[in-house]
Protein backbone atom coordinates (compact mmCIF):
# COMPACT_ATOMS: atom_id res chain seq x y z
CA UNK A 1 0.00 0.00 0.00
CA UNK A 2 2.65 2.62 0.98
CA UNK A 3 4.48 1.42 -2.47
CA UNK A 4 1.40 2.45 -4.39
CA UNK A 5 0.97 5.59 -2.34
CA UNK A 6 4.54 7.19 -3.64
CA UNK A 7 2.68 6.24 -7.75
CA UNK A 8 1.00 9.05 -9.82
CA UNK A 9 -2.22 9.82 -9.44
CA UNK A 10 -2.29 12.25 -12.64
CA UNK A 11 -3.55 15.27 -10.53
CA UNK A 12 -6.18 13.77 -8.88
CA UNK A 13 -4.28 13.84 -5.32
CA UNK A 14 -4.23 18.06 -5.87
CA UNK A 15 -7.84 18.26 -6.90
CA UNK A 16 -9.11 15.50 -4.04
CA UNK A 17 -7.73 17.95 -1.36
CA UNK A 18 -8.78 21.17 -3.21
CA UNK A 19 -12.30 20.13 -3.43
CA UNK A 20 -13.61 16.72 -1.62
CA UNK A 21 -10.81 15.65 0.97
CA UNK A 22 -11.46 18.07 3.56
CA UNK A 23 -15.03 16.88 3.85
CA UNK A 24 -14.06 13.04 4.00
CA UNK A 25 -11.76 14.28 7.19
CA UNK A 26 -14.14 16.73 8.58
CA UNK A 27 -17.14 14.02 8.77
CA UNK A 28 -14.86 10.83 9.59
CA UNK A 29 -13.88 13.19 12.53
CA UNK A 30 -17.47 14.57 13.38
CA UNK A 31 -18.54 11.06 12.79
CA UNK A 32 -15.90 9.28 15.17
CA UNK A 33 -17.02 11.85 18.16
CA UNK A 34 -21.05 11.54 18.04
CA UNK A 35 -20.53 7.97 18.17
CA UNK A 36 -18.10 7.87 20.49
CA UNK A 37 -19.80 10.23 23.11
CA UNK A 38 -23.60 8.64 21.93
CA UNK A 39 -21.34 5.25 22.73
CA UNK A 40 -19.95 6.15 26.23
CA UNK A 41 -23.49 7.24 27.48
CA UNK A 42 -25.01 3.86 26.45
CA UNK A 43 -21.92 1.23 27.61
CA UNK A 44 -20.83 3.18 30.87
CA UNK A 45 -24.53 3.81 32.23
CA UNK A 46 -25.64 0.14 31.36
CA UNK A 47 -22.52 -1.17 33.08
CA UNK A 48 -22.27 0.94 36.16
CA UNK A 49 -26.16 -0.16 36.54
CA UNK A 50 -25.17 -3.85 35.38
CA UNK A 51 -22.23 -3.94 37.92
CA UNK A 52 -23.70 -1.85 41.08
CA UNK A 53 -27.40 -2.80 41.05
CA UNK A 54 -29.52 -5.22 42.07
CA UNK A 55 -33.05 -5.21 40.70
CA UNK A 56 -35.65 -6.98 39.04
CA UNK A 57 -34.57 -8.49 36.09
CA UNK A 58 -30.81 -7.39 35.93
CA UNK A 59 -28.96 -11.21 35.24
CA UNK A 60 -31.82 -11.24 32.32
CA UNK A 61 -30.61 -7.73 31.19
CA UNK A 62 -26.54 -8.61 31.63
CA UNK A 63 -26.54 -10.56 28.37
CA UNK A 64 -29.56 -8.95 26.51
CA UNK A 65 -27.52 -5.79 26.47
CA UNK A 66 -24.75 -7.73 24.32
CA UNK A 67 -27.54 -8.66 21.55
CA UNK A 68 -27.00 -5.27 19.47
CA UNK A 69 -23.60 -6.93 18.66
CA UNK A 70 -25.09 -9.31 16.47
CA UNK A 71 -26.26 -6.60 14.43
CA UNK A 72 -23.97 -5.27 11.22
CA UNK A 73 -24.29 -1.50 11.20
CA UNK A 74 -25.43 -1.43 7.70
CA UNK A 75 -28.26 -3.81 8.83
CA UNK A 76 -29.69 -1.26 10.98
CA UNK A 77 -29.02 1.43 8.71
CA UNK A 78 -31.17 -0.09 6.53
CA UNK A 79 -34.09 -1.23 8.96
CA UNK A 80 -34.52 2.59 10.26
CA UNK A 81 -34.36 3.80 7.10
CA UNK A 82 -37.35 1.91 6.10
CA UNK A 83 -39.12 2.46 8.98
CA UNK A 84 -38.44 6.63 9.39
CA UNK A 85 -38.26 7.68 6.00
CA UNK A 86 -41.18 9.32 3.93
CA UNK A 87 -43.04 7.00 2.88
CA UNK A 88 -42.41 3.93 5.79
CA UNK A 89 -44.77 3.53 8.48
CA UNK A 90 -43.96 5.99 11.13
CA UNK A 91 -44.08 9.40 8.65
CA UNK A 92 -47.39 7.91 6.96
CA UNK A 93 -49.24 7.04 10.28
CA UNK A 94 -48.58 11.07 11.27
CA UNK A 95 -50.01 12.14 7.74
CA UNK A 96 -53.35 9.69 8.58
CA UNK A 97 -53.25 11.43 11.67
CA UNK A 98 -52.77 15.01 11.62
CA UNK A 99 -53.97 15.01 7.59
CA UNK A 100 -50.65 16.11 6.41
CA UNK A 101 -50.31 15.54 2.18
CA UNK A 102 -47.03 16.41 1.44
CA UNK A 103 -43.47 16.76 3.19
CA UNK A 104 -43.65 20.60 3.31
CA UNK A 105 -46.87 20.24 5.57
CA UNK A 106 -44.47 18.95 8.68
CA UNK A 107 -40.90 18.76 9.41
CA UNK A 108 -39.72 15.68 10.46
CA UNK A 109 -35.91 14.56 11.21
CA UNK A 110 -33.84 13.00 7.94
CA UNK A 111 -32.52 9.87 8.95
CA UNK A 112 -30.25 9.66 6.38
CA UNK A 113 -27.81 11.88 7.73
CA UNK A 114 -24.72 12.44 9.64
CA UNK A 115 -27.09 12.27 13.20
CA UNK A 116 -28.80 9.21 11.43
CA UNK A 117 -25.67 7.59 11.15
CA UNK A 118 -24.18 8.32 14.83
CA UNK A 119 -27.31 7.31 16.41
CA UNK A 120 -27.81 4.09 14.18
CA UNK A 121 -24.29 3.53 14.90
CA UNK A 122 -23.48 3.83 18.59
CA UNK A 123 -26.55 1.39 19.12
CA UNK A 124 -24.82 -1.45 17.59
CA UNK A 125 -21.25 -0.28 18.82
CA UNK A 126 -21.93 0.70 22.57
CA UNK A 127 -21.45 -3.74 23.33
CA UNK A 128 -17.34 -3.09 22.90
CA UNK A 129 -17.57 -0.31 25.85
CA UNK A 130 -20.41 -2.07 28.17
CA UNK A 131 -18.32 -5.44 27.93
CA UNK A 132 -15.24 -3.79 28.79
CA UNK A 133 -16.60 -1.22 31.67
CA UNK A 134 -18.62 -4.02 33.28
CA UNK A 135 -15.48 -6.19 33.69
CA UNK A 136 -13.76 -3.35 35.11
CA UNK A 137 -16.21 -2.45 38.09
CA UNK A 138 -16.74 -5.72 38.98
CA UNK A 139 -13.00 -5.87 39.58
CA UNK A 140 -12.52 -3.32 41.51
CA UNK A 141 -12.09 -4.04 45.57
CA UNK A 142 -14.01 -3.38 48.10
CA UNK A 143 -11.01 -1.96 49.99
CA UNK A 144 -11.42 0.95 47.79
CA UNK A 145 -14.85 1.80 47.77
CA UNK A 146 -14.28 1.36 52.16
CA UNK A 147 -11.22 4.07 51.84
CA UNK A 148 -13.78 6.15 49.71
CA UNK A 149 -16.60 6.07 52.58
CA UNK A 150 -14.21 6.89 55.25
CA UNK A 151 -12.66 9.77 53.05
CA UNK A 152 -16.49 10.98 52.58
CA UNK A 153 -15.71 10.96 48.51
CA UNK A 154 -18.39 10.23 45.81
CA UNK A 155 -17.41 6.13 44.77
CA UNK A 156 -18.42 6.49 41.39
CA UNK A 157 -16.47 9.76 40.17
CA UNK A 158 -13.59 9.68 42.67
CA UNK A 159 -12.85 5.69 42.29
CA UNK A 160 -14.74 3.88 40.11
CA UNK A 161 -14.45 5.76 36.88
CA UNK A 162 -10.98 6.60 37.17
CA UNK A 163 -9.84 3.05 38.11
CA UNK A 164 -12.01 1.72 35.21
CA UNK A 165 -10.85 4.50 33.19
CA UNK A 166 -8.04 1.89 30.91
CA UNK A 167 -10.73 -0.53 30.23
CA UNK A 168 -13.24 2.82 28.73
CA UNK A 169 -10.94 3.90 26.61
CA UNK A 170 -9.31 0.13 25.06
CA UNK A 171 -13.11 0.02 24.33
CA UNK A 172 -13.89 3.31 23.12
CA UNK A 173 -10.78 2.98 20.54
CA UNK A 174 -12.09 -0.17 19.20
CA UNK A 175 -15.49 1.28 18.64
CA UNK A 176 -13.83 4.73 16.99
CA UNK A 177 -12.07 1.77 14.79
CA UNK A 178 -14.97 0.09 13.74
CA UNK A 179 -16.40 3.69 12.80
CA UNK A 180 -13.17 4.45 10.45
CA UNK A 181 -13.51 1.00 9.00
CA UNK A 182 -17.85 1.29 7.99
CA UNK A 183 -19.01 1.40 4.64
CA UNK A 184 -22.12 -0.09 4.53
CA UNK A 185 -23.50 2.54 6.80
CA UNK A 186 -22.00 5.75 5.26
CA UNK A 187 -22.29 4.30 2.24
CA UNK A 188 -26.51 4.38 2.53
CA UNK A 189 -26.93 7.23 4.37
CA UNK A 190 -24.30 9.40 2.06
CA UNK A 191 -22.11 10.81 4.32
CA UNK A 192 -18.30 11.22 2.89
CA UNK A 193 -15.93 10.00 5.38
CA UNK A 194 -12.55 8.72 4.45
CA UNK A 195 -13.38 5.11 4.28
CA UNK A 196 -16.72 6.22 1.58
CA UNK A 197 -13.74 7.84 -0.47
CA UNK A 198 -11.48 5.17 -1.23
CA UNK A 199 -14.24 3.45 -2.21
CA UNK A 200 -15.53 6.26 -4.52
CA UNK A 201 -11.76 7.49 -6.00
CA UNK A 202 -11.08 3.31 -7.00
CA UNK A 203 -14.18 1.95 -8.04
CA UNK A 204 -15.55 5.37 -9.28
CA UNK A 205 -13.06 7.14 -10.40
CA UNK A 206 -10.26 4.03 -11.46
CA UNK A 207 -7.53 5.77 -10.07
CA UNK A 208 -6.15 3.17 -7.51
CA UNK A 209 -3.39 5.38 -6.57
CA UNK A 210 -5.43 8.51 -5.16
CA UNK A 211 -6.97 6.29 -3.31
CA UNK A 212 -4.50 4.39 -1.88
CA UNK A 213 -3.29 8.30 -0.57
CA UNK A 214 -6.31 8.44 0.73
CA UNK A 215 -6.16 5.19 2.48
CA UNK A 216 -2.49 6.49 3.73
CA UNK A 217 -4.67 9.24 6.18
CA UNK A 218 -7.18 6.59 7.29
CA UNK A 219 -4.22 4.56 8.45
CA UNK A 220 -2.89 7.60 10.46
CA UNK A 221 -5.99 7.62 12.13
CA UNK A 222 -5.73 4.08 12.82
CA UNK A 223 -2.63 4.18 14.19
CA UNK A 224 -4.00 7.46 16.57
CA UNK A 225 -6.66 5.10 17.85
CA UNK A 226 -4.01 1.93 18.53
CA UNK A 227 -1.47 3.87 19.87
CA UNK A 228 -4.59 5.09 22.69
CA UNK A 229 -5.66 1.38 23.28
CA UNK A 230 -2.14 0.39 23.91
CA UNK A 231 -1.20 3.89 26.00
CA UNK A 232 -4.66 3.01 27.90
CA UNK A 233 -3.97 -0.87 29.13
CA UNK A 234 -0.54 0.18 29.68
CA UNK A 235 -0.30 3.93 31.70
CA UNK A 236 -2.41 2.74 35.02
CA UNK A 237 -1.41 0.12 37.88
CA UNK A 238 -3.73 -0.39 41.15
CA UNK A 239 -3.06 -2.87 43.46
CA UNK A 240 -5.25 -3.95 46.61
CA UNK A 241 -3.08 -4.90 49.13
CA UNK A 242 -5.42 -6.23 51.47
CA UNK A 243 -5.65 -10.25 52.09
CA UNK A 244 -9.11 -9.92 51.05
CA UNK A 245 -10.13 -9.54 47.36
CA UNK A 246 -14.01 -9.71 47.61
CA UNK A 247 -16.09 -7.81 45.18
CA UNK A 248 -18.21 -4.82 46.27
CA UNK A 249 -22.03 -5.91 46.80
CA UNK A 250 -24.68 -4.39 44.69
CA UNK A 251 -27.03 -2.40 46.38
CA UNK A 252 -30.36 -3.74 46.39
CA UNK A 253 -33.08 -1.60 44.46
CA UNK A 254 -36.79 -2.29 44.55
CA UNK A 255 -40.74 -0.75 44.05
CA UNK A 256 -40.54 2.18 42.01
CA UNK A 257 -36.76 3.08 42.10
CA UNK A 258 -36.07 0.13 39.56
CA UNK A 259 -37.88 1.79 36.94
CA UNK A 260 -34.66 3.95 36.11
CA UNK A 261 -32.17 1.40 35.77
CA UNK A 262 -34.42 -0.83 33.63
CA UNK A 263 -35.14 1.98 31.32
CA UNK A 264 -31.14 2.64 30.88
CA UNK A 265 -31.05 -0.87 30.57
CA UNK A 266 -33.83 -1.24 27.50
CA UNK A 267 -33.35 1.91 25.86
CA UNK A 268 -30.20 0.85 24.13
CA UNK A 269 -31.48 -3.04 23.52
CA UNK A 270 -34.72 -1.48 22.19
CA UNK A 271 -32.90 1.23 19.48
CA UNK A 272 -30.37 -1.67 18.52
CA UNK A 273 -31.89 -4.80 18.78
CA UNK A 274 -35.45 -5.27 19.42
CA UNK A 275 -36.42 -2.55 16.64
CA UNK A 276 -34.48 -3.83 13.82
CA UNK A 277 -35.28 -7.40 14.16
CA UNK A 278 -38.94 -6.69 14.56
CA UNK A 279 -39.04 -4.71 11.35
CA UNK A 280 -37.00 -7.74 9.15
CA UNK A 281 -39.24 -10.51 10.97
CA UNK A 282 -42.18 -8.49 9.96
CA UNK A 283 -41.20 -9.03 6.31
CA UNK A 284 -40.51 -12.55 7.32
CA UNK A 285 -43.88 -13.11 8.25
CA UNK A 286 -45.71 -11.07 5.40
CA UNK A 287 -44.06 -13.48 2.84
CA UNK A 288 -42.33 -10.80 1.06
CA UNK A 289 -38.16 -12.21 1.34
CA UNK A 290 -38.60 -15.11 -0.75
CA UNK A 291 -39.14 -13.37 -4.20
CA UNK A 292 -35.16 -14.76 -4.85
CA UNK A 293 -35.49 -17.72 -2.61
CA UNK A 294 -32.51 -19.69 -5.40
CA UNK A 295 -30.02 -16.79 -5.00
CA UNK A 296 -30.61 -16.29 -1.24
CA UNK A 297 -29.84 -20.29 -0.43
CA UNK A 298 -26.56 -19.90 -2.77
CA UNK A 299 -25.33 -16.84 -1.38
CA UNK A 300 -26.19 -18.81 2.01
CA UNK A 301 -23.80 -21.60 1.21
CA UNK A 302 -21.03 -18.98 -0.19
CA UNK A 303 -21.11 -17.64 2.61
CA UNK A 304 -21.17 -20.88 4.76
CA UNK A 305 -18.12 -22.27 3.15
CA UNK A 306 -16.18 -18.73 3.16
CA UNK A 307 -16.73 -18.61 6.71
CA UNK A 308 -15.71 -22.50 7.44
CA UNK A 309 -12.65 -21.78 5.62
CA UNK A 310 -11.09 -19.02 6.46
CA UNK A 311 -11.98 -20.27 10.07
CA UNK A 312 -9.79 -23.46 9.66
CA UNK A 313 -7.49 -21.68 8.12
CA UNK A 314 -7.04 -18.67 10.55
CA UNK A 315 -6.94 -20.69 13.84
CA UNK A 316 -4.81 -23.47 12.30
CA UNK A 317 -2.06 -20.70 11.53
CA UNK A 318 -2.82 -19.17 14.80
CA UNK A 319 -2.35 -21.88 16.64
CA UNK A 320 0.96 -23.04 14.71
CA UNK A 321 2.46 -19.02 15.46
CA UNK A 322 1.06 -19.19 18.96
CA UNK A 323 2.83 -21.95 19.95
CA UNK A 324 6.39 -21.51 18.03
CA UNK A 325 6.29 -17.74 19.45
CA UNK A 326 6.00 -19.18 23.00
CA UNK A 327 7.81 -22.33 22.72
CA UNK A 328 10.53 -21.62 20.93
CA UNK A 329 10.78 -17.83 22.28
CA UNK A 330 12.21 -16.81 19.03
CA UNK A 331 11.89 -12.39 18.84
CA UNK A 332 12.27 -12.14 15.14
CA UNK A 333 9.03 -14.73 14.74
CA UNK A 334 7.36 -13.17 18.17
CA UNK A 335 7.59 -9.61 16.11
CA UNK A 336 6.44 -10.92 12.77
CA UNK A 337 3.47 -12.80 14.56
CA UNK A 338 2.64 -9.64 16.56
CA UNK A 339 2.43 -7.52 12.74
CA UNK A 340 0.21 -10.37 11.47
CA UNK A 341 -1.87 -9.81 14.29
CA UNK A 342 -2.82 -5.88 13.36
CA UNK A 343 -4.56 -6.69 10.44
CA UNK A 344 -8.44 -6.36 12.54
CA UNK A 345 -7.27 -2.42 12.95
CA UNK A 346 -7.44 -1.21 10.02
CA UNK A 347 -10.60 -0.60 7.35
CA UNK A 348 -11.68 -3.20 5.41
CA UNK A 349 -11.25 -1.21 2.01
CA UNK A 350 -7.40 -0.15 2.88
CA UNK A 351 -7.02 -3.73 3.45
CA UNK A 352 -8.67 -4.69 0.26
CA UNK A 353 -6.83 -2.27 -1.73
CA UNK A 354 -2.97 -3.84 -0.33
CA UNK A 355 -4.64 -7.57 -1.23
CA UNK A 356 -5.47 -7.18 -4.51
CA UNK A 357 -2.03 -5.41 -5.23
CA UNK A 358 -0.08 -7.81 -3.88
CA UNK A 359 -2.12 -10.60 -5.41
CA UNK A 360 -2.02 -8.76 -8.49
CA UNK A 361 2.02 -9.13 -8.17
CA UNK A 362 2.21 -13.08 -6.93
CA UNK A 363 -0.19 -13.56 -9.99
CA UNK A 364 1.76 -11.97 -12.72
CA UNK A 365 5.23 -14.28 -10.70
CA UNK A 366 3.45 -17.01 -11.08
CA UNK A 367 2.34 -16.09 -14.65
CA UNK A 368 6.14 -15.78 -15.93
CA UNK A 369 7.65 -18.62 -13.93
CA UNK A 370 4.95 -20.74 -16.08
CA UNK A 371 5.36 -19.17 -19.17
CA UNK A 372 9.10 -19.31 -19.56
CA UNK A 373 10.17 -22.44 -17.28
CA UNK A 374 7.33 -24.86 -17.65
CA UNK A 375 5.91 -23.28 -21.15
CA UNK A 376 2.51 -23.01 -19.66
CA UNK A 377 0.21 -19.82 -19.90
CA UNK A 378 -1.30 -19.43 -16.79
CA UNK A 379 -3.77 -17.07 -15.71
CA UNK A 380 -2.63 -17.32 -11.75
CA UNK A 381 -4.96 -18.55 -8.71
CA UNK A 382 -5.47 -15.24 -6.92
CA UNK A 383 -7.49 -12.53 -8.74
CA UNK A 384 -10.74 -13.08 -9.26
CA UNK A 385 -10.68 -16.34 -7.46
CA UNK A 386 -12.46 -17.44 -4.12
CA UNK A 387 -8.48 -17.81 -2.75
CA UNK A 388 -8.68 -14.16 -3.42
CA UNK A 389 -11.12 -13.99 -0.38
CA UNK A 390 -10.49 -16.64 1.87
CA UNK A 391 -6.27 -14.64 1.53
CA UNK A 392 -7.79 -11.57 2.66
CA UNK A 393 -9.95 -12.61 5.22
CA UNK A 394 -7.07 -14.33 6.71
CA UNK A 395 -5.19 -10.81 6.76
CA UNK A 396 -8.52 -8.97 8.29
CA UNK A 397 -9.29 -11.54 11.04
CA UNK A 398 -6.15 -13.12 11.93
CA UNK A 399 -5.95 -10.99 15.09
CA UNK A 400 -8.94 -13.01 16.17
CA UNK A 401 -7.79 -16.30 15.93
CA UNK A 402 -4.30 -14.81 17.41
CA UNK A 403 -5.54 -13.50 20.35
CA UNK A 404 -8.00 -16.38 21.45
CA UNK A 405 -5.30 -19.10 20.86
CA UNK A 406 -2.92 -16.63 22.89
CA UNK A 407 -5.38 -16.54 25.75
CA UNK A 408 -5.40 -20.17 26.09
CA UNK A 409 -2.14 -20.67 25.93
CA UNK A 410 -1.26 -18.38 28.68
CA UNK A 411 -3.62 -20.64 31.26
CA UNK A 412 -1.17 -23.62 30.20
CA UNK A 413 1.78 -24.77 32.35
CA UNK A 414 5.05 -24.24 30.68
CA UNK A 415 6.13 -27.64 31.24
CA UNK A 416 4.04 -29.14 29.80
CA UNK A 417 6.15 -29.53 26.45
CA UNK A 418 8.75 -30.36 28.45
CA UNK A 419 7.07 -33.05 29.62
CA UNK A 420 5.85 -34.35 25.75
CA UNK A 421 9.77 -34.07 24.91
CA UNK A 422 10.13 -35.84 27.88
CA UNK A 423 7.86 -38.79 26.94
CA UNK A 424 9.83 -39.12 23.62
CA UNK A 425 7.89 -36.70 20.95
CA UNK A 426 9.23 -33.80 19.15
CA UNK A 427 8.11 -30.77 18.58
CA UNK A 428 6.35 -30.94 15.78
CA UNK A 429 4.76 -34.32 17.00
CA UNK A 430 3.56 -32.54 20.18
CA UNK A 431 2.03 -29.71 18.16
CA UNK A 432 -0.02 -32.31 16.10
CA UNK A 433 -1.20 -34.45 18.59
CA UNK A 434 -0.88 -32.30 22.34
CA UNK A 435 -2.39 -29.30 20.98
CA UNK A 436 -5.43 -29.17 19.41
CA UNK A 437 -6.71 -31.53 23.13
CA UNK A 438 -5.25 -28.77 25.21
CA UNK A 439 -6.77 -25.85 23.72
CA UNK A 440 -9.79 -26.93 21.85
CA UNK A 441 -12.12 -24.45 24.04
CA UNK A 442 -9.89 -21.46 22.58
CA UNK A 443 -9.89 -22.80 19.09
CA UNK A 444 -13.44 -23.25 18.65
CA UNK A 445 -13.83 -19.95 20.51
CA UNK A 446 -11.50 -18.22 18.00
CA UNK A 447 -13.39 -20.21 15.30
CA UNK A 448 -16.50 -19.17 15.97
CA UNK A 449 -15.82 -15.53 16.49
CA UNK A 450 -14.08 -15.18 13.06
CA UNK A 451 -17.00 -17.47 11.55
CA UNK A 452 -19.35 -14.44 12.20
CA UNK A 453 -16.91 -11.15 11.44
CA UNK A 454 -16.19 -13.39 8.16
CA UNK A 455 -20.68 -13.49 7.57
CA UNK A 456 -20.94 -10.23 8.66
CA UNK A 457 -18.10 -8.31 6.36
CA UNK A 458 -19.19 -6.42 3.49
CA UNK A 459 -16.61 -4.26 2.16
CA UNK A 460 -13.78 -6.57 1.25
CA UNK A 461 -16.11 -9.20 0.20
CA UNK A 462 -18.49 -6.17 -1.93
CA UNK A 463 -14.59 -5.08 -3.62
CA UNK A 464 -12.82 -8.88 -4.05
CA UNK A 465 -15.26 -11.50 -4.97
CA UNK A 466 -15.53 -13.39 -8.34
CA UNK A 467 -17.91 -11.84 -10.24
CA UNK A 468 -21.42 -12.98 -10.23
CA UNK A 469 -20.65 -14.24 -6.39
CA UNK A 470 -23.01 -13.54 -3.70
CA UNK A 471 -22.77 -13.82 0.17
CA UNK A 472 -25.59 -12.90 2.00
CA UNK A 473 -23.81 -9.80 2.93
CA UNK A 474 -23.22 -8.68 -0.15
CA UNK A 475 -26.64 -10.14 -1.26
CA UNK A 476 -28.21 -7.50 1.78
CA UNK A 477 -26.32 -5.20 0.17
CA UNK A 478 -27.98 -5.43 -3.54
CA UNK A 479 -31.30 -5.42 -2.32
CA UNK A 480 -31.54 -2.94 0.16
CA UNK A 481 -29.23 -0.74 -2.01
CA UNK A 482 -31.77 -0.60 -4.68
CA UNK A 483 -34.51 0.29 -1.51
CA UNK A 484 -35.78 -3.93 -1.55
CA UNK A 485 -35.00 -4.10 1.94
CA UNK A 486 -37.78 -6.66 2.11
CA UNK A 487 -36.58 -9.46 -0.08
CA UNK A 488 -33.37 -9.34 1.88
CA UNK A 489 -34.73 -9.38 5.20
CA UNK A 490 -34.32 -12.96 5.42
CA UNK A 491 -30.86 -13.23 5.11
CA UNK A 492 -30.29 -10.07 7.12
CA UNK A 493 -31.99 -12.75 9.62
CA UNK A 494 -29.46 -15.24 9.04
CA UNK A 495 -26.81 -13.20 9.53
CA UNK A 496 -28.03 -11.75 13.29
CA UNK A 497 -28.96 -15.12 14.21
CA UNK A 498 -25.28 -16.73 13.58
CA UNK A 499 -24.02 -13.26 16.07
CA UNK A 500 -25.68 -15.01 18.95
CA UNK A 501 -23.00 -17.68 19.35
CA UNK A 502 -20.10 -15.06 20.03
CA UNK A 503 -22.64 -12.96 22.17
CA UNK A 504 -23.35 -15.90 24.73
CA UNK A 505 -19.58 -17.08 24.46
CA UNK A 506 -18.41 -13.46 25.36
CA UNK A 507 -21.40 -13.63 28.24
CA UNK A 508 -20.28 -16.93 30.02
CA UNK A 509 -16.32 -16.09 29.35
CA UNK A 510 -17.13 -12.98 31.83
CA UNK A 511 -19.52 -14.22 33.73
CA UNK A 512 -16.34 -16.70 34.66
């Protein structure tokens, strides 16, 4: 990518930032704050309640208000669209009602729009800072909120906050990442952010090397938003030194007082769960997703085997690295594991556009070695080819299957490879045969979390499948693209129904 950046763009570059770029930085920025404050309110008021309240209902509500993380952004883009724009439901009751004819009769809020897309947004996003803040209270001593009573300080703001202050921000950087990366959302609702521009300058405009300049400033912001996960799990250190490590009891709320935290609690589930599903379940029912019933079960099983295989393929390398890095304690492989790992930072798109360039190059290799060695005229395995995919979704999602495989590895006792060299197997033996029974938790854990990201992502699969291939992303896509949201609710379905496994893994892994 940074090869193609230092190319000629024939102008374009100059005109981009005379006339468009400042916009794609000025919304990706404007765009990264609504939906990072909108964000904060949602995860830190549903875990502080979560974490310091008991009351009716709140072990029901601790997972429920993970479910919005089954849901693609561009998925609920497309369900409130539907539902608040002129003519859907909502906007046509109120002309019944009030006997409105036209749109200059009433004023009612565009939701296709940069608010639209920060409130659509941080519904589906706020999971990543919940998760993370509700880990962190429950951590916390009770030592410290008993030095807090006896110093007569507020808990919350003078202890609580601050010591879960790491864990807010790891979370709020991956949710400002996930913004960067969008395109299905910004795409739909037209507003120009960096990501929307890449897109538009390579597909639109053919001029790969603009964009990949423009892909060069979304990776700056990238790197702004690592280098604040890393400085946040890093800067802080609290220790209790008391012999006693108990958690702090909730406080028991009942009657009419549990009203408020069960409204905090539903608001959120409601805007980014409840109300999209309804609305695609209600074209379920009515009969009106089957119109392309053939291309929705192929796209199904595209997307079925995509999935499967880049799985396999992503935790069996993981595991392999994993275990060399640790076992062998080799820094040159620990550092080029750790750079294989960074892949899940960055957009989607940028990533795309450093695939197919590099596949581009391995093809046309591959192309002369054949030609002039073997006299053979090969057309190369990589471009335009399902390896195409499977290759990049192994760059996107490695981190996934690296960090899951990494987590179980670190519960193991070191000896015990020592002890399988002991008993007369090698190292490669052990790796085969010890391996997959130690840590088969963490590698269908892995599996299955990469299984959805790989169902759920749109841009990569939208820019580098064959042509005439559907997955049901990209079939959503079509559809509700064209404003058919209906004959791709079913597979919009599909693809929040296989979210649910991660959700209740990532639910019982806390709860542990």
């Amino acid at each position: 990518m940074f090869y193609l950046a230092t190319g000629n763009s024939e102008g374009l570059w100059i005109h981009l930032i005379q006339t468009v770029f400042p916009r794609y930085v000025i919304n990706t920025l404007l765009l990264m704050g609504g939906v990072g404050i909108l964000s904060l309110l949602f995860g830190l008021s549903t875990a502080w309640v979560i974490a310091r309240l008991h009351f009716y209902g709140d072990r029901f509500f601790e997972w429920v208000l993970l479910l919005p993380a089954t849901v693609p952004s561009y998925l609920i883009a497309y369900t409130y669209t539907d539902l608040l724009e002129y003519a859907g439901p909502i906007q046509g009751f109120l002309r019944k009602i009030f006997g409105w004819n036209s749109a200059a009769d009433y004023w009612f809020p565009e939701i296709r729009s940069m608010g639209g897309a920060i409130i659509v947004m941080a519904a589906v996003l706020y999971p990543y800072i919940y998760l993370m803040a509700r880990t962190a209270f429950r951590l916390t001593p009770v030592s410290y909120y008993e030095v807090s009573r006896v110093h007569n300080r507020n808990f919350s703001f003078a202890v609580d906050l601050p010591l879960a202050r790491p864990a807010i921000f790891a979370g709020l950087a991956l949710v400002l990442m996930e913004v960067v990366s969008d395109f299905g959302t910004v795409e739909f609702f037209a507003v120009e952010t960096l990501t929307l521009g890449i897109f538009n300058v390579w597909l639109g405009m053919n001029n790969l090397t603009a964009a990949v300049q423009i892909a060069g400033i979304a990776f700056i912001f990238i790197l702004g938003l690592l280098y604040i996960e890393r400085k946040a799990r890093s800067r802080q250190r609290f220790t209790d030194t008391t012999q006693r490590n108990n958690s702090i009891a909730k406080k028991h709320v009942d009657g009419w007082t549990c009203i408020l935290p069960i409204l905090i609690c539903c608001l959120p589930v409601i805007l980014g769960f409840i109300i999209p599903v309804t609305i695609l379940i209600n074209f379920v029912l009515k009969g009106l997703s089957v119109a392309e019933i053939n291309l929705l079960t192929s796209s199904a099983i595209n997307s079925l085997l995509l999935a499967l295989s880049a799985a396999v393929c992503i935790m069996v390398l993981s595991t392999i690295m994993v275990i060399v890095v640790t076992y062998k304690k080799h820094p040159f492989l620990k550092l080029l594991s750790a750079i294989s790992a960074t892949g899940y930072a960055f957009p989607g798109v940028v990533l795309a556009i450093g695939v197919v360039s590099f596949s581009g190059s391995i093809d046309a290799i591959t192309q002369w070695i054949a030609f002039n060695f073997f006299g053979i005229d090969f057309s190369g395995i990589l471009l335009g080819s399902i390896v195409l995919l499977i290759f990049a979704y192994i760059v996107r999602f490695q981190a996934i299957g690296y960090g899951a495989i990494t987590s179980g590895v670190n519960r193991l006792s070191p000896n015990v490879m020592n002890a399988s060299f002991l008993l007369g197997r090698g190292f490669s033996n052990s790796l085969v045969f010890l391996v997959p029974n130690l840590l088969r938790k963490s590698i269908l854990a892995g599996g299955l979390l990469v299984f959805v990201d790989v169902m759920k992502e749109l841009p990569m699969t939208l820019l580098l499948r064959p042509f005439n291939f559907e997955t049901l992303s990209t079939y959503v896509y079509q559809f509700a693209n064209n404003e058919l949201l209906e004959e791709a609710a079913l597979a919009a379905l599909i693809i929040i129904i296989a979210g649910l496994g991660p959700v209740i893994l990532m639910n019982s892994s806390q709860g542990r």
